[in-house]
PDB file of N, CA and C in Angstrom:
ATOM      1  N   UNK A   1       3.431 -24.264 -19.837  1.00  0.00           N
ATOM      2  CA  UNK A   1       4.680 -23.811 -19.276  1.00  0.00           C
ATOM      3  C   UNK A   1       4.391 -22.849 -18.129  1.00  0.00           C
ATOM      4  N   UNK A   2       4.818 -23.158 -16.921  1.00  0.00           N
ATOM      5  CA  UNK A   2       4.855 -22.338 -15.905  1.00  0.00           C
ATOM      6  C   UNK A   2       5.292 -21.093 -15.585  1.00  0.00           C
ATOM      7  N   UNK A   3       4.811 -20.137 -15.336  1.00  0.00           N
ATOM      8  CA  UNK A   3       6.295 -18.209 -15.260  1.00  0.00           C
ATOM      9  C   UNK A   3       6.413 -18.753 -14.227  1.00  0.00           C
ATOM     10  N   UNK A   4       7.522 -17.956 -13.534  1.00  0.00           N
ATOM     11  CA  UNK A   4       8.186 -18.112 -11.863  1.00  0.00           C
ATOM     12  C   UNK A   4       8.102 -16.532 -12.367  1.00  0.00           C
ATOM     13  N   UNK A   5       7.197 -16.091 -11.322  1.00  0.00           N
ATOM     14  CA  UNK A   5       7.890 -14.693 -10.612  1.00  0.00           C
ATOM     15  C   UNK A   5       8.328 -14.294  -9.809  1.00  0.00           C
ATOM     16  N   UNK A   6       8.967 -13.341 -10.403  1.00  0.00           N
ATOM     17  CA  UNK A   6      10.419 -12.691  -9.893  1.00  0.00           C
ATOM     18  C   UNK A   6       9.955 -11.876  -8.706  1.00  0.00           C
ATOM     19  N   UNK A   7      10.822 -12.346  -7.695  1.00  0.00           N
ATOM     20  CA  UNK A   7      10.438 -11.301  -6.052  1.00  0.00           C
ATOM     21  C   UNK A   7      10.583  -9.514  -6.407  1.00  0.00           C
ATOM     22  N   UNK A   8       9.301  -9.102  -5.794  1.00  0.00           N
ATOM     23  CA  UNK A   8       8.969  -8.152  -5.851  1.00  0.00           C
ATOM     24  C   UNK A   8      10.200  -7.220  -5.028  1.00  0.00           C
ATOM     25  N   UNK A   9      10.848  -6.318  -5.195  1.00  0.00           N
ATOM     26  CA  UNK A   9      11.910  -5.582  -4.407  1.00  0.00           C
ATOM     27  C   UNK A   9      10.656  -4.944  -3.752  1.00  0.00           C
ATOM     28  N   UNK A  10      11.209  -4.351  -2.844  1.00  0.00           N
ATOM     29  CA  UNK A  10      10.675  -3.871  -1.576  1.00  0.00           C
ATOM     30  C   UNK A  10      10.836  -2.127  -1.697  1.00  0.00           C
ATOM     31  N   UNK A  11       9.966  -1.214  -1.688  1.00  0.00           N
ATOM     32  CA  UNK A  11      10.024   0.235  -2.237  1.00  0.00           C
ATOM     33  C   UNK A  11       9.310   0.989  -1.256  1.00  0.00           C
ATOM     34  N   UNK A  12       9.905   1.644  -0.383  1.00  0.00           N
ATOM     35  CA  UNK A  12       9.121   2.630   0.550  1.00  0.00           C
ATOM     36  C   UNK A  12       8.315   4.012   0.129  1.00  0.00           C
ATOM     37  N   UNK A  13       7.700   4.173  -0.027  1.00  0.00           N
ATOM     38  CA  UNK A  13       7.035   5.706  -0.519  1.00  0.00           C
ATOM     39  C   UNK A  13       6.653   6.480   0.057  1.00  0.00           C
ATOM     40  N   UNK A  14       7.340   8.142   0.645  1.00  0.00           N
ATOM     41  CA  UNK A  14       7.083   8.729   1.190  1.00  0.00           C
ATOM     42  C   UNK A  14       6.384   9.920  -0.067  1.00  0.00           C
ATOM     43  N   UNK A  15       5.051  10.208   1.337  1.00  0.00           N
ATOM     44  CA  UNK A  15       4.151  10.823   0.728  1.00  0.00           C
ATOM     45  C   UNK A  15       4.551  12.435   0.860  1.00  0.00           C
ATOM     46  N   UNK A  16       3.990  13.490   0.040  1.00  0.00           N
ATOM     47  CA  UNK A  16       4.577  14.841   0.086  1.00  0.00           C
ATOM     48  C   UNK A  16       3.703  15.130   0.925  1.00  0.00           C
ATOM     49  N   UNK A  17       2.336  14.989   1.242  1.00  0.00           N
ATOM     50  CA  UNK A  17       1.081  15.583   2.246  1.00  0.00           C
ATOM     51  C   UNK A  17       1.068  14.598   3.078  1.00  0.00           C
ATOM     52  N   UNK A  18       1.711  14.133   3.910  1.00  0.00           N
ATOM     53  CA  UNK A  18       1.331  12.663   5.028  1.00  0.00           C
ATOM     54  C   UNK A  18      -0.138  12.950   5.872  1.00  0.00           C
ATOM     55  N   UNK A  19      -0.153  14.351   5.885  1.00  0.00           N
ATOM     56  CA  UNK A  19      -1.293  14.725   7.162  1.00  0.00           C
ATOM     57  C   UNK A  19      -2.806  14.153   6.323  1.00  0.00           C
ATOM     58  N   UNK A  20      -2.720  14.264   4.944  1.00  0.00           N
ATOM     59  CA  UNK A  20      -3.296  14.097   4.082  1.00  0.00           C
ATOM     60  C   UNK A  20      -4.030  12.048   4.157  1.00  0.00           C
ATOM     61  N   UNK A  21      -2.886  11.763   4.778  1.00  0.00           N
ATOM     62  CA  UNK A  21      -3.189  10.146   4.262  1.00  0.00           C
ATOM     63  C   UNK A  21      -3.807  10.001   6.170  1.00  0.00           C
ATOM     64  N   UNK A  22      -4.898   9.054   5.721  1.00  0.00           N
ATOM     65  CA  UNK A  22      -6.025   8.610   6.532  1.00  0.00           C
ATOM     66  C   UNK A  22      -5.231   7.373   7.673  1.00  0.00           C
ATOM     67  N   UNK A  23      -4.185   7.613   8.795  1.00  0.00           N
ATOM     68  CA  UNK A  23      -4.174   6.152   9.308  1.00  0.00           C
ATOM     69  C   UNK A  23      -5.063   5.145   9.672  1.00  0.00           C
ATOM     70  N   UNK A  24      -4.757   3.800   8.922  1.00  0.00           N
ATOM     71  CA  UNK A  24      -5.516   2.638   9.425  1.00  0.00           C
ATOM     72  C   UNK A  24      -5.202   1.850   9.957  1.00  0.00           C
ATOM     73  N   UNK A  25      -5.860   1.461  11.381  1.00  0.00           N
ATOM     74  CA  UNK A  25      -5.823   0.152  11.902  1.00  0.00           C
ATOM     75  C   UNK A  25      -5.863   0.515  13.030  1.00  0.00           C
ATOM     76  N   UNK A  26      -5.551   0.196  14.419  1.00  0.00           N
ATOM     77  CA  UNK A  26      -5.952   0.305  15.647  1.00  0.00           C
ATOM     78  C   UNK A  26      -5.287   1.071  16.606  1.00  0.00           C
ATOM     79  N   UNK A  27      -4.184   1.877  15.910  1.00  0.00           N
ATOM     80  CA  UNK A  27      -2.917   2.426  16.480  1.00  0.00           C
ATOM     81  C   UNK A  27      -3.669   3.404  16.673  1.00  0.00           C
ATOM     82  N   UNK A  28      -3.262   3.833  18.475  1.00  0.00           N
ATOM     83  CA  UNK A  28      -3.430   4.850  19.489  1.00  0.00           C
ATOM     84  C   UNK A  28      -2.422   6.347  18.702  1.00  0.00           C
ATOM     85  N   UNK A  29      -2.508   7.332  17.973  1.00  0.00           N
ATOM     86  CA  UNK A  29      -1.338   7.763  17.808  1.00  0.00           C
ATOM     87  C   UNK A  29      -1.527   8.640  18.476  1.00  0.00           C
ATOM     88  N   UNK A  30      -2.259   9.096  19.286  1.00  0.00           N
ATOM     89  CA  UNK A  30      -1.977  10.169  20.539  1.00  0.00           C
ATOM     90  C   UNK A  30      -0.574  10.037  21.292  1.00  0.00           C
ATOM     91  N   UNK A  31      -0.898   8.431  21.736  1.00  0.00           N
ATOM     92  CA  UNK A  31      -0.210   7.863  22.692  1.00  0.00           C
ATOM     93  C   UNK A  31       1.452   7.742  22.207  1.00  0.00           C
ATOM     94  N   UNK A  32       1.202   7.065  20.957  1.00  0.00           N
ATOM     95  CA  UNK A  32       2.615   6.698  20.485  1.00  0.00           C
ATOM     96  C   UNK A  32       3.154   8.689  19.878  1.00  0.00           C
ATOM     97  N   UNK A  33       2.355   9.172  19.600  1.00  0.00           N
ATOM     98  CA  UNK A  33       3.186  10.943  19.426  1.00  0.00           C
ATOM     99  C   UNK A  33       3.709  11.122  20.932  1.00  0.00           C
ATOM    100  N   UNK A  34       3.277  10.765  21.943  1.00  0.00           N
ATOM    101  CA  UNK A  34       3.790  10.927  23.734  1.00  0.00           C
ATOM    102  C   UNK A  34       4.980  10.357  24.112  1.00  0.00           C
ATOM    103  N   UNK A  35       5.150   9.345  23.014  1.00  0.00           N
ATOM    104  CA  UNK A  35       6.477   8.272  23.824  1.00  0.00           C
ATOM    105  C   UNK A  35       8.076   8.882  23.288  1.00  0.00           C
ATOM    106  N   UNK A  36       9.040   8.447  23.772  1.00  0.00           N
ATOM    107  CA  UNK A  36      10.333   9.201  23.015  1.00  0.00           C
ATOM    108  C   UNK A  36      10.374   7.950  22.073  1.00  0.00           C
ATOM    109  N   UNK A  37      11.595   8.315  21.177  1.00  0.00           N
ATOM    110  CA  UNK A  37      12.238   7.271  20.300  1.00  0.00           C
ATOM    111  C   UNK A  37      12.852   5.967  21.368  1.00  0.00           C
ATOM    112  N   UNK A  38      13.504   6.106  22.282  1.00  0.00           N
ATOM    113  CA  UNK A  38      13.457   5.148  22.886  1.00  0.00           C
ATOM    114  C   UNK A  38      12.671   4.221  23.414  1.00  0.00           C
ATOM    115  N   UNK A  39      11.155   4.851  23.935  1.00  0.00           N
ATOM    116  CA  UNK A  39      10.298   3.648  24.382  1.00  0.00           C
ATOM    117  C   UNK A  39       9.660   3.428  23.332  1.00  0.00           C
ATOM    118  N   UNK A  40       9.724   3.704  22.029  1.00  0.00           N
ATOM    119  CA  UNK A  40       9.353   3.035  20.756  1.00  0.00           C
ATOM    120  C   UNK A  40      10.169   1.847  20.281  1.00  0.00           C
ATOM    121  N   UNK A  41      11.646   2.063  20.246  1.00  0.00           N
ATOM    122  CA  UNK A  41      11.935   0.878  20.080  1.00  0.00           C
ATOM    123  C   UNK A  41      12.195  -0.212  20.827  1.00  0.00           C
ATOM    124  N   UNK A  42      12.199   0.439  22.344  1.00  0.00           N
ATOM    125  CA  UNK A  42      12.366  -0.637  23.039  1.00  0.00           C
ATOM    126  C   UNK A  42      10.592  -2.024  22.978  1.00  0.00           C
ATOM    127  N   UNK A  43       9.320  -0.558  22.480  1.00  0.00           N
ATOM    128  CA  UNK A  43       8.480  -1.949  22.562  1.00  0.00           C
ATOM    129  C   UNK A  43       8.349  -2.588  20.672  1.00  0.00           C
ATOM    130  N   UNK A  44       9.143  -2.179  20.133  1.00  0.00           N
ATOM    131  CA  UNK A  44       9.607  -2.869  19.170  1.00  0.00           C
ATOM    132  C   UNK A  44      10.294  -3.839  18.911  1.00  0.00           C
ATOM    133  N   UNK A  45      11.429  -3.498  19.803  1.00  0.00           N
ATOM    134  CA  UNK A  45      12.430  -4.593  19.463  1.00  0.00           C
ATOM    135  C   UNK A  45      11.674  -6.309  19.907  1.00  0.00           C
ATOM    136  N   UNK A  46      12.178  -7.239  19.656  1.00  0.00           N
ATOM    137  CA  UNK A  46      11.326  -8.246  19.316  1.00  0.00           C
ATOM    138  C   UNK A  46       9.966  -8.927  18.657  1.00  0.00           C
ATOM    139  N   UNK A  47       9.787  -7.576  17.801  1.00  0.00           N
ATOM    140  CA  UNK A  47       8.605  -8.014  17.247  1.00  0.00           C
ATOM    141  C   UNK A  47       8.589  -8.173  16.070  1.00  0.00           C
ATOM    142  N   UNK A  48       8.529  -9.578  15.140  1.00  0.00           N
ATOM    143  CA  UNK A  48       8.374  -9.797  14.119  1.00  0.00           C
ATOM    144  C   UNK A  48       7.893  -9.289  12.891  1.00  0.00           C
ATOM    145  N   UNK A  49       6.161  -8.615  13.362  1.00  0.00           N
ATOM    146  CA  UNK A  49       5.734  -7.969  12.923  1.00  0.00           C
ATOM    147  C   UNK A  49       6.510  -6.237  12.478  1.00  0.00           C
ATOM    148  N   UNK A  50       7.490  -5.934  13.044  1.00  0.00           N
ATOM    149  CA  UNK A  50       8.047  -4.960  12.926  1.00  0.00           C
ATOM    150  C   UNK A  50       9.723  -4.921  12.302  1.00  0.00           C
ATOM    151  N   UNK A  51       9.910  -5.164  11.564  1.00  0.00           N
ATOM    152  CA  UNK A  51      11.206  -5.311  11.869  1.00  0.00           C
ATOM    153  C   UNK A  51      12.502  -4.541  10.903  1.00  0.00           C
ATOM    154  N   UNK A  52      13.185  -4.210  11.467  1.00  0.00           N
ATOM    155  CA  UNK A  52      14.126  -3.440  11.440  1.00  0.00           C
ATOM    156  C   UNK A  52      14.366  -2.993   9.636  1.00  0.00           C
ATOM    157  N   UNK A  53      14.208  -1.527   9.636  1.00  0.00           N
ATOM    158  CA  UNK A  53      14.566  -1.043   8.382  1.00  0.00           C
ATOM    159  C   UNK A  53      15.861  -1.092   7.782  1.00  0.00           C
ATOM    160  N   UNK A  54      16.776  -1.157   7.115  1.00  0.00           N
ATOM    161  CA  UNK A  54      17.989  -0.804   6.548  1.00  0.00           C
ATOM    162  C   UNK A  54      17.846  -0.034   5.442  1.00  0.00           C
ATOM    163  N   UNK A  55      17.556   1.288   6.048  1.00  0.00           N
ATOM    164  CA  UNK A  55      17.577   2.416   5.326  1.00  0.00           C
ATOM    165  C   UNK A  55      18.750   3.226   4.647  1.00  0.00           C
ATOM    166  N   UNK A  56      20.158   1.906   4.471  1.00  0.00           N
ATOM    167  CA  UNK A  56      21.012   2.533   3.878  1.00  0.00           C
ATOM    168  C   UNK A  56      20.937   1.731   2.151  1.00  0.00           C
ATOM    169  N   UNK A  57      19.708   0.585   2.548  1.00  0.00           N
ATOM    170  CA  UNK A  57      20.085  -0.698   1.566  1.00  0.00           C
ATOM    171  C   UNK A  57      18.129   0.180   0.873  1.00  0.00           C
ATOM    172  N   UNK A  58      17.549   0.702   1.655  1.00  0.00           N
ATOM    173  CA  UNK A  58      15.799   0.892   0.936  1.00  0.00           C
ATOM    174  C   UNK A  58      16.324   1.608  -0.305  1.00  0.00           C
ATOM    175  N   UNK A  59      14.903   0.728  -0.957  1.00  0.00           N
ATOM    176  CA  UNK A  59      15.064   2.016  -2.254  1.00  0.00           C
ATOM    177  C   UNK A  59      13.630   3.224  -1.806  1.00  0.00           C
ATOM    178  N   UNK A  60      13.809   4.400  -2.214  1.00  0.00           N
ATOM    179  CA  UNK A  60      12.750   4.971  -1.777  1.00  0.00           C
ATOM    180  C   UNK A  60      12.410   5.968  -3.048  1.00  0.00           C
ATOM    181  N   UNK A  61      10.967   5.986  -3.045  1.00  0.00           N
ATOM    182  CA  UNK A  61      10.473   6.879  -3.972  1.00  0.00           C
ATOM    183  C   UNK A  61       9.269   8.084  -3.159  1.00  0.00           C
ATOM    184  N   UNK A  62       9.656   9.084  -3.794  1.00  0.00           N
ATOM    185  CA  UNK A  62       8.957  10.345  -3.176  1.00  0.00           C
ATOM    186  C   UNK A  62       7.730  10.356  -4.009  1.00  0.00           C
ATOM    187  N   UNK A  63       6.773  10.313  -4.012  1.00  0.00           N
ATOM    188  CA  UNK A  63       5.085  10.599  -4.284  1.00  0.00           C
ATOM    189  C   UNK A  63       4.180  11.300  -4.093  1.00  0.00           C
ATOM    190  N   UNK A  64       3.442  11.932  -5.214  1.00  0.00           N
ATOM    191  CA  UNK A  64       2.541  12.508  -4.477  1.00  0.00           C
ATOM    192  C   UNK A  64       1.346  12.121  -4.302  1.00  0.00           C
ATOM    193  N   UNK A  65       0.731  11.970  -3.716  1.00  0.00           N
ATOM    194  CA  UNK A  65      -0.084  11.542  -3.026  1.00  0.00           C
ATOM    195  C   UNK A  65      -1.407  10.965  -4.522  1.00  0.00           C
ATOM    196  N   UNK A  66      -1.997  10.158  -5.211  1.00  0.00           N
ATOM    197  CA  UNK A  66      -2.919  10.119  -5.797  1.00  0.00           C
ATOM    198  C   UNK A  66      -4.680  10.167  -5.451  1.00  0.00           C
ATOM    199  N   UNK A  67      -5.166  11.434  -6.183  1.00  0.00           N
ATOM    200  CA  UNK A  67      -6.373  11.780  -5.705  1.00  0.00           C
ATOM    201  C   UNK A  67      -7.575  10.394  -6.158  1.00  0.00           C
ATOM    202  N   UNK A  68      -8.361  10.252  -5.340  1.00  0.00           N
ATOM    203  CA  UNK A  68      -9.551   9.511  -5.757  1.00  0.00           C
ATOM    204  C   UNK A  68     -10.419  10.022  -6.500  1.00  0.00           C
ATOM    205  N   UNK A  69     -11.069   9.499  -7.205  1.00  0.00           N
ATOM    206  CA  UNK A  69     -12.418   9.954  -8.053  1.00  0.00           C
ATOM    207  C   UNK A  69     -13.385   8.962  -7.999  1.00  0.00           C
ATOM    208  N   UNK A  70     -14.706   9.239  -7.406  1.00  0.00           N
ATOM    209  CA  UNK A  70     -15.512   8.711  -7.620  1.00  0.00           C
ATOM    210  C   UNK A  70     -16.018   8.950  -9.002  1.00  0.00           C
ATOM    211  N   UNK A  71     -16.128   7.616  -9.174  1.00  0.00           N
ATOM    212  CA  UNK A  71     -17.165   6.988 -10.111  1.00  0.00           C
ATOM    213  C   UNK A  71     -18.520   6.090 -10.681  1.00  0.00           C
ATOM    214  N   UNK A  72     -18.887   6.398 -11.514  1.00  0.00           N
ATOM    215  CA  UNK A  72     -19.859   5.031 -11.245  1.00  0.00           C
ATOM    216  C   UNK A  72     -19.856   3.947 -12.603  1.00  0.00           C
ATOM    217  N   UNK A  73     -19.888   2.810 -12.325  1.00  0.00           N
ATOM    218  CA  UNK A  73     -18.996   1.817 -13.863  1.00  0.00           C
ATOM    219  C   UNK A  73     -20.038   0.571 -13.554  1.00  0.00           C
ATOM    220  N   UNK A  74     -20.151   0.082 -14.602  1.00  0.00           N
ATOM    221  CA  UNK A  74     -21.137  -0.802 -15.085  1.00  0.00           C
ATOM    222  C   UNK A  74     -20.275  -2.174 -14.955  1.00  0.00           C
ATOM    223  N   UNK A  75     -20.162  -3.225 -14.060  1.00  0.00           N
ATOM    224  CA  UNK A  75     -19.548  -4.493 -14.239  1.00  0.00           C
ATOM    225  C   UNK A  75     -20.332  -5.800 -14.506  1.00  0.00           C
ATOM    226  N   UNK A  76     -20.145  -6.791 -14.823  1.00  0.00           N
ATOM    227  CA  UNK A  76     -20.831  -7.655 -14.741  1.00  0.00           C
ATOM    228  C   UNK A  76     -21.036  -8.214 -13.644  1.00  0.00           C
ATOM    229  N   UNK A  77     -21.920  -8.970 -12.787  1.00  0.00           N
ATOM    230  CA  UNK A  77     -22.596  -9.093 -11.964  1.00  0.00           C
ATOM    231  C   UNK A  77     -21.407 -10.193 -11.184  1.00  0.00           C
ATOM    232  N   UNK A  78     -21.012 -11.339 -12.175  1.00  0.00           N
ATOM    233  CA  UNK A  78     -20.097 -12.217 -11.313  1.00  0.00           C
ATOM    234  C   UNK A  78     -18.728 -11.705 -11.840  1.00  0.00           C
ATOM    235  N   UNK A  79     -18.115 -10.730 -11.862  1.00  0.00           N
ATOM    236  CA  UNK A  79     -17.454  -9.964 -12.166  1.00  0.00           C
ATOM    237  C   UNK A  79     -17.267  -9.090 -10.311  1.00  0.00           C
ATOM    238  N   UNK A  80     -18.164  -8.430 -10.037  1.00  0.00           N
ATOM    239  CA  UNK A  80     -18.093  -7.878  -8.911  1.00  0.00           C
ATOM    240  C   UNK A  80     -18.541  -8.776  -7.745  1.00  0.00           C
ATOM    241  N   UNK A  81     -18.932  -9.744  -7.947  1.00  0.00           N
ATOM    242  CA  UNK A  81     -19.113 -10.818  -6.721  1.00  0.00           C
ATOM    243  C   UNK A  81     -17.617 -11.564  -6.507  1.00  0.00           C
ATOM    244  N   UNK A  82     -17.350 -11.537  -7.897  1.00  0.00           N
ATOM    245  CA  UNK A  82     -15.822 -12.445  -7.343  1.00  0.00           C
ATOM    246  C   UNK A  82     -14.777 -11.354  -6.172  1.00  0.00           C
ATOM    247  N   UNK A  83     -14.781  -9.899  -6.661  1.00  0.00           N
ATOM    248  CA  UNK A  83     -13.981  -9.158  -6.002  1.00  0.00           C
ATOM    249  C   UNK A  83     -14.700  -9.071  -4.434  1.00  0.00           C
ATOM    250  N   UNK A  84     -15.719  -8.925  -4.377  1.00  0.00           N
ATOM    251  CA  UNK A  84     -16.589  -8.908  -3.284  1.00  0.00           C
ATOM    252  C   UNK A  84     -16.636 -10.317  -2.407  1.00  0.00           C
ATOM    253  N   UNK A  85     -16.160 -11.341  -2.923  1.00  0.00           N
ATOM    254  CA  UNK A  85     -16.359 -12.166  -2.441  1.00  0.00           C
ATOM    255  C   UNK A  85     -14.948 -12.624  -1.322  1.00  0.00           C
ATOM    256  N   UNK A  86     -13.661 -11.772  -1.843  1.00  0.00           N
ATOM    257  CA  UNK A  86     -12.545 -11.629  -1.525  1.00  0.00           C
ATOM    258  C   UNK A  86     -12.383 -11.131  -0.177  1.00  0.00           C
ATOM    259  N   UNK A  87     -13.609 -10.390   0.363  1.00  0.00           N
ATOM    260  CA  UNK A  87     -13.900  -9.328   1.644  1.00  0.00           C
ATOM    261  C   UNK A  87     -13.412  -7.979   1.586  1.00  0.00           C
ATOM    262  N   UNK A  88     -13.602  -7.440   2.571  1.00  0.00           N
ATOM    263  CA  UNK A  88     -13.288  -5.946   2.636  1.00  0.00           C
ATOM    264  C   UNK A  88     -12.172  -5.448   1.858  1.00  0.00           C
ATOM    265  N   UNK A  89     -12.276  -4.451   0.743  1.00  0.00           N
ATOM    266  CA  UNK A  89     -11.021  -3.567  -0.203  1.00  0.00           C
ATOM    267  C   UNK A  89     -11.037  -4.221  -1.435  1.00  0.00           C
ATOM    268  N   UNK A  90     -12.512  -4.333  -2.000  1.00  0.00           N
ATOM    269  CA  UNK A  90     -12.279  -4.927  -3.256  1.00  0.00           C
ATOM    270  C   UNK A  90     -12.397  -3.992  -4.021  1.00  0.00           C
ATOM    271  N   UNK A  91     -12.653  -2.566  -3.797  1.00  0.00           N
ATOM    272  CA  UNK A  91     -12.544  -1.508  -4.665  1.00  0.00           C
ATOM    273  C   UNK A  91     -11.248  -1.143  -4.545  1.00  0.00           C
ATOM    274  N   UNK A  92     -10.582  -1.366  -3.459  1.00  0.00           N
ATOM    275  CA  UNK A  92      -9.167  -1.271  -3.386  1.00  0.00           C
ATOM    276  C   UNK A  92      -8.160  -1.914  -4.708  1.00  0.00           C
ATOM    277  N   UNK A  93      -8.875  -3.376  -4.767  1.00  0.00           N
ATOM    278  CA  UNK A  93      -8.352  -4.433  -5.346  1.00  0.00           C
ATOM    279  C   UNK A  93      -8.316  -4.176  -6.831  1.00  0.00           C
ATOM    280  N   UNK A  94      -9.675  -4.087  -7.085  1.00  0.00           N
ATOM    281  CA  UNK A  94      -9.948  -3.680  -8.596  1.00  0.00           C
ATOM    282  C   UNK A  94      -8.934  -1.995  -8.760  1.00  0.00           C
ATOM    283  N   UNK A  95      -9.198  -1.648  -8.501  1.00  0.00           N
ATOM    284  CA  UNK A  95      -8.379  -0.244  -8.513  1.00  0.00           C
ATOM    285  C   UNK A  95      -6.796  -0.304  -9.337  1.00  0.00           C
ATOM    286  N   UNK A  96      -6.250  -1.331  -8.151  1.00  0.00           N
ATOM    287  CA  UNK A  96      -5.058  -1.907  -8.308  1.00  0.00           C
ATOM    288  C   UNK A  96      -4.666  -2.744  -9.659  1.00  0.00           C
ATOM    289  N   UNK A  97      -5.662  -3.646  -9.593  1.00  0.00           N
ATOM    290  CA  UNK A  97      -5.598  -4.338 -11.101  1.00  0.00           C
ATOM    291  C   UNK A  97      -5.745  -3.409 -12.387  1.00  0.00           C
ATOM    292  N   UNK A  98      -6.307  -1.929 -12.600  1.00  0.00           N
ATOM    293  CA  UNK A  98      -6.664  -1.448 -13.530  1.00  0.00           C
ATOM    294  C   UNK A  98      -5.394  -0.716 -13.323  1.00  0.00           C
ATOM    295  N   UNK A  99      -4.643  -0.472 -12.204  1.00  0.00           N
ATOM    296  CA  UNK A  99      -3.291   0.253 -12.300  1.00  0.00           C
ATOM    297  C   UNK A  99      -2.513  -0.630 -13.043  1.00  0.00           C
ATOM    298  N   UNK A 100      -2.142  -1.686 -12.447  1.00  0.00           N
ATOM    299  CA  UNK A 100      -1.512  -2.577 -13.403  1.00  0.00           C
ATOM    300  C   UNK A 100      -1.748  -2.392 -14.910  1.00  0.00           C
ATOM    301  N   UNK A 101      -2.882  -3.230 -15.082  1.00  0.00           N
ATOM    302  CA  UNK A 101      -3.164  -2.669 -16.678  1.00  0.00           C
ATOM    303  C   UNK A 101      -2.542  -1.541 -17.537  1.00  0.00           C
ATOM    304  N   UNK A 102      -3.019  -0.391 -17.036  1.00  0.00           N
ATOM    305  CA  UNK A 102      -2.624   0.612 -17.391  1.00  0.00           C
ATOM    306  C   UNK A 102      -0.804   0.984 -17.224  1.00  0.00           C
ATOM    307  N   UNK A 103      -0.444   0.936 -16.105  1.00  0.00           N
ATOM    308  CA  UNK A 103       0.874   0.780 -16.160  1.00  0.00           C
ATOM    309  C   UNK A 103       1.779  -0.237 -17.308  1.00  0.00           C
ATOM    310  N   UNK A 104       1.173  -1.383 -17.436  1.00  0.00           N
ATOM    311  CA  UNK A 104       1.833  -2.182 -18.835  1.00  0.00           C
ATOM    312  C   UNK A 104       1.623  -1.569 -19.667  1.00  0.00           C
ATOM    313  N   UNK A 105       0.518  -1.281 -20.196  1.00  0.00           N
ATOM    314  CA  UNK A 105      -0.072  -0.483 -21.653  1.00  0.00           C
ATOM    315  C   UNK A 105       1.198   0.825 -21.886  1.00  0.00           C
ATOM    316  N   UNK A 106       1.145   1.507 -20.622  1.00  0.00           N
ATOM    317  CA  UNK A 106       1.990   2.767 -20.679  1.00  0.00           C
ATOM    318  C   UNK A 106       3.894   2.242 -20.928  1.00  0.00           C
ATOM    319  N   UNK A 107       4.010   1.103 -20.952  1.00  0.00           N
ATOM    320  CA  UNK A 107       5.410   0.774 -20.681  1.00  0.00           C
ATOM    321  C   UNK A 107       5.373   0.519 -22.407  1.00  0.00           C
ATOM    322  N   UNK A 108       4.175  -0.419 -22.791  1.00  0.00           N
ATOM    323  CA  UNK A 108       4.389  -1.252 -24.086  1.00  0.00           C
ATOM    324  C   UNK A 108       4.420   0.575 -25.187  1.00  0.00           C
ATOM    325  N   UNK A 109       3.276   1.361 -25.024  1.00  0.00           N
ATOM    326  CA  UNK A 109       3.553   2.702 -25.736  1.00  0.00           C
ATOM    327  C   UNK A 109       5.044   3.144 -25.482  1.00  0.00           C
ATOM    328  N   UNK A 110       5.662   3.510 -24.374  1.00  0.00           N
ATOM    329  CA  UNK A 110       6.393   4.450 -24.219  1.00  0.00           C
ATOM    330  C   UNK A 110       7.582   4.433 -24.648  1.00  0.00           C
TER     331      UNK A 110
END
């Protein structure tokens, strides 16, 4: 028997320390802190990749920020090749899956 899952709602999370969180990816933010709100959206508007919030319809949750801990954990060998094999952020990945986990466990206790 097949599950169908159910579409994920869409949840914005603003962080309490933003200065705190590391931006990634190729964005100039010198440049874009220089521009007004207007020449932001004007090089927005038409772009797919971007597209328009309805921040009367978001749900939003306030967060604080979760600290990392290094560790060091014993996996099985094709165990960490499969995540590795996925490319870059498989500690990301695994991370995520053990949130999950743990998040069910905490629902089925609580």
């Amino acid at each position: 028997m097949l599950q169908q899952k159910m579409p994920k709602q869409s949840t914005t999370k603003l962080y309490l320390n933003p200065s705190k969180v590391r931006p990634s990816g190729k964005t100039d933010f010198k440049k874009l802190a220089a521009m007004t709100d207007e020449e932001i959206r004007a090089r927005r508007t038409g772009d797919s990749n971007l597209p328009e919030i309805d921040w009367d319809a978001a749900e939003i949750e306030i967060a604080e920020p979760i600290v990392k801990t290094a560790v060091s954990i014993r996996l099985d060998s094709d165990v960490i090749e499969f995540f590795k094999d996925a490319g870059k952020g498989y500690q990301t990945r695994i991370n995520q899956i053990l949130r999950s986990y743990m998040e069910h466990q905490q629902k089925k206790t609580g």
